[in-house]
C-alpha atoms as a PDB file:
ATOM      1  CA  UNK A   1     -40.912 -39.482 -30.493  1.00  0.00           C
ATOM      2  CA  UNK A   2     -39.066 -41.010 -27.488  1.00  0.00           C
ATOM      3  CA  UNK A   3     -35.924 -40.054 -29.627  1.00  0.00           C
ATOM      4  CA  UNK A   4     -36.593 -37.013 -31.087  1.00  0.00           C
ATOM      5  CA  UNK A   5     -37.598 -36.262 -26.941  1.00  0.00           C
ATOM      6  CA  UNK A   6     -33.873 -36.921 -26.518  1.00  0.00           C
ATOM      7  CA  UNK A   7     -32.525 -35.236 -29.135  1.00  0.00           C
ATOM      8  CA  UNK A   8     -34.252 -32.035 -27.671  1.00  0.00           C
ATOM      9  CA  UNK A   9     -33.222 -32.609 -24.098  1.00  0.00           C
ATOM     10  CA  UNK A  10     -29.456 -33.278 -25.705  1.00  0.00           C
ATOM     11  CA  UNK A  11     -29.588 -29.924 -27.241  1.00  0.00           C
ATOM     12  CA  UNK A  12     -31.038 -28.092 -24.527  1.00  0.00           C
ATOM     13  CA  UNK A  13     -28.439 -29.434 -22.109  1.00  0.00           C
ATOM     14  CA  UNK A  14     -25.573 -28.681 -24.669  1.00  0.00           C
ATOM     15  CA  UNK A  15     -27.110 -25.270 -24.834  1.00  0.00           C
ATOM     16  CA  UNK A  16     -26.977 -24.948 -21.174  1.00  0.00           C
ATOM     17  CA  UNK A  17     -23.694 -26.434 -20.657  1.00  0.00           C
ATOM     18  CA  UNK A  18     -22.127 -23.785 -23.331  1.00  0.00           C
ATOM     19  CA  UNK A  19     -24.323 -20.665 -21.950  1.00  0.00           C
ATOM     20  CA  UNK A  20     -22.620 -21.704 -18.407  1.00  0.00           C
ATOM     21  CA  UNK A  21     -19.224 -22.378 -19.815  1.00  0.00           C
ATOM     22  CA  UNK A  22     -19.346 -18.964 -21.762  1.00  0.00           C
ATOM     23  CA  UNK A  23     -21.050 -16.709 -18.994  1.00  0.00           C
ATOM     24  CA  UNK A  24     -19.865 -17.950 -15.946  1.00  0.00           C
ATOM     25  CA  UNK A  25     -16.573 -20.022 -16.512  1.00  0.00           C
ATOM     26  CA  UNK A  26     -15.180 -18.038 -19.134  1.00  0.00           C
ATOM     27  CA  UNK A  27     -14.894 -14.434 -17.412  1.00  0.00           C
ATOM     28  CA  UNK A  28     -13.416 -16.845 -14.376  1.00  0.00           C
ATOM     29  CA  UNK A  29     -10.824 -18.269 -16.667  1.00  0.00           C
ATOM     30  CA  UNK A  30      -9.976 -14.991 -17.607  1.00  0.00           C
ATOM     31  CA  UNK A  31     -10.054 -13.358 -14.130  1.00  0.00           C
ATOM     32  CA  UNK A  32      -7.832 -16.607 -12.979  1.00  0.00           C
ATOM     33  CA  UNK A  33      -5.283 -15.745 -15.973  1.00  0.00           C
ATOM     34  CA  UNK A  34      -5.045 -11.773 -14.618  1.00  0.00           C
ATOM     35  CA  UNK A  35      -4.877 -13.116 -11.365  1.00  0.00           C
ATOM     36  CA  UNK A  36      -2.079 -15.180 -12.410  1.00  0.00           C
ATOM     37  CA  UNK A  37      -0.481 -12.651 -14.633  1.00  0.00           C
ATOM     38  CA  UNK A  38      -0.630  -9.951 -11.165  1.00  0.00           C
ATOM     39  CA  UNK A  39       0.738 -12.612  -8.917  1.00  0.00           C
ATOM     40  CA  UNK A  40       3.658 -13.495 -11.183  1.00  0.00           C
ATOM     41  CA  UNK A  41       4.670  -9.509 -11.546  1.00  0.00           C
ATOM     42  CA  UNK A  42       4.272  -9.211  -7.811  1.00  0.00           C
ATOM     43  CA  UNK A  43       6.362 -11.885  -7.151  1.00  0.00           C
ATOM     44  CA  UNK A  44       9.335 -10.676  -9.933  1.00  0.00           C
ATOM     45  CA  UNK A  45       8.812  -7.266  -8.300  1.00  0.00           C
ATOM     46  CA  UNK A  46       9.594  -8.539  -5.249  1.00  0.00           C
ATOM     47  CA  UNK A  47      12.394 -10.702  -6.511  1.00  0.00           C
ATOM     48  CA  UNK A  48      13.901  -7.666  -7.932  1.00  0.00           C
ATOM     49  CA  UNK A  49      13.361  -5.707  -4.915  1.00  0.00           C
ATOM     50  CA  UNK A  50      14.773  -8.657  -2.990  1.00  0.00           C
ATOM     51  CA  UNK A  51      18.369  -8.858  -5.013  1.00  0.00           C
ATOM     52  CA  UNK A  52      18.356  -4.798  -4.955  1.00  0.00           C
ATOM     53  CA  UNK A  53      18.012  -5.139  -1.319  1.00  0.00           C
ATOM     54  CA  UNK A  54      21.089  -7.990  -0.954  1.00  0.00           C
ATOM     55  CA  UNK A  55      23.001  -5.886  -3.012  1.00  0.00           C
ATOM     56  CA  UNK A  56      22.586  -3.125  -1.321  1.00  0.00           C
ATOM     57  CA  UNK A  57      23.524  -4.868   2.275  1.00  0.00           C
ATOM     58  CA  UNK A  58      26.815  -6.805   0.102  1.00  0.00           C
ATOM     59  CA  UNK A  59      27.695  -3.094  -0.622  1.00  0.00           C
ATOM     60  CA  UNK A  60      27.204  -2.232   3.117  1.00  0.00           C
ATOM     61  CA  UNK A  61      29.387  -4.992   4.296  1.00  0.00           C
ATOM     62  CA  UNK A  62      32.069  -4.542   2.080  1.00  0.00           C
ATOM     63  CA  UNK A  63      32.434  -0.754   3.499  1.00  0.00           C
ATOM     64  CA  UNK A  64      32.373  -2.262   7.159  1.00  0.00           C
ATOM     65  CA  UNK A  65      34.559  -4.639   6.475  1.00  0.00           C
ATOM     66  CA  UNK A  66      37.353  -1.867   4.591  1.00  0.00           C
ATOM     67  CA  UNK A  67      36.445   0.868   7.368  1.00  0.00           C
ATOM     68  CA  UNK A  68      37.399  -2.629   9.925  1.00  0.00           C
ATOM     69  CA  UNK A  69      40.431  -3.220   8.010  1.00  0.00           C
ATOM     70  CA  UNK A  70      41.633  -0.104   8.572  1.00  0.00           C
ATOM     71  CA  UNK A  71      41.017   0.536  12.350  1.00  0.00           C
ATOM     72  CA  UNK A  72      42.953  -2.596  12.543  1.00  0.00           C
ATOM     73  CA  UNK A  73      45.521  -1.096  11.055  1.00  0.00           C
ATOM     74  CA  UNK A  74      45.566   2.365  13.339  1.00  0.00           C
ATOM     75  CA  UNK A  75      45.564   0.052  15.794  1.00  0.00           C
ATOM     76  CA  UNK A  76      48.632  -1.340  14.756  1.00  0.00           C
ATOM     77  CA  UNK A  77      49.622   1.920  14.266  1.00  0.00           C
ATOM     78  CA  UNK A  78      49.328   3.259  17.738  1.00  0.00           C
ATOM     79  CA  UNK A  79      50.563   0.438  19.160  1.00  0.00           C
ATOM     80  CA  UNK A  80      53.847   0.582  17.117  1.00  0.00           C
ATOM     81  CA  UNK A  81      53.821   4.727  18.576  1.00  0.00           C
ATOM     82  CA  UNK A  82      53.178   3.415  21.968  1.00  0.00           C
ATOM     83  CA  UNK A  83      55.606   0.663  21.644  1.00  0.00           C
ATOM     84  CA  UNK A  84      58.208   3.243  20.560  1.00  0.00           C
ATOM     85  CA  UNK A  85      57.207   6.210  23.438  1.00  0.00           C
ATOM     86  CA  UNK A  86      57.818   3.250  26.073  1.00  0.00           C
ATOM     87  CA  UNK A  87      61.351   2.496  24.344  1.00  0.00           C
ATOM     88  CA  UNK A  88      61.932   6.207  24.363  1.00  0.00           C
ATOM     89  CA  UNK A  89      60.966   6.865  27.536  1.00  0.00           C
ATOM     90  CA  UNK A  90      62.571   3.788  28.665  1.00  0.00           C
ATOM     91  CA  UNK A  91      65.931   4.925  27.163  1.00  0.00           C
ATOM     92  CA  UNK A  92      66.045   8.584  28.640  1.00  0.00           C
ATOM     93  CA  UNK A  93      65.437   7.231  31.893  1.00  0.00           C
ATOM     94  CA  UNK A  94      68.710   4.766  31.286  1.00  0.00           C
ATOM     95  CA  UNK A  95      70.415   8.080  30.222  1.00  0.00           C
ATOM     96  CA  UNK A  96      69.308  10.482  32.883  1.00  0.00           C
END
């Protein structure tokens, strides 16, 4: 009887082992896998909004840096006129 007794508690603690496996850790397996699933679009959202958002600032800094390039070159520019009003001026006043 001793191991039929055994038998009996064997089964009942299989039975209670799969009731808690398939009621309680189950639905968590399953609510850990969506978790996982929403974390991993979050984070390729964010990835994406990320390289959207350095793109966006590269395409900003390129513009600064033309717009730069050419102040620099009015610079130049009115430098070279000033340069030239000085000679001019410079000249009249030899020829006056």
């Amino acid at each position: 009887m001793s191991s039929q007794s055994g038998a009996v508690e064997t089964a009942l603690v299989d039975s209670l082992a799969g009731a808690i496996r398939d009621n309680l850790l189950a639905p968590g397996e399953e609510k850990v896998r969506q978790l996982e699933s929403r974390l991993l679009e979050e984070m390729t959202r964010e990835r994406l909004s990320n390289r959207a958002g350095h793109e966006e600032i590269s395409a900003r800094l390129s513009r600064v840096e033309k717009d730069l390039t050419r102040l620099k070159y009015c610079c130049y520019g009115l430098a070279a006129c000033a340069l030239a009003l000085a000679a001019a001026g410079y000249l009249i006043g030899k020829i006056f």
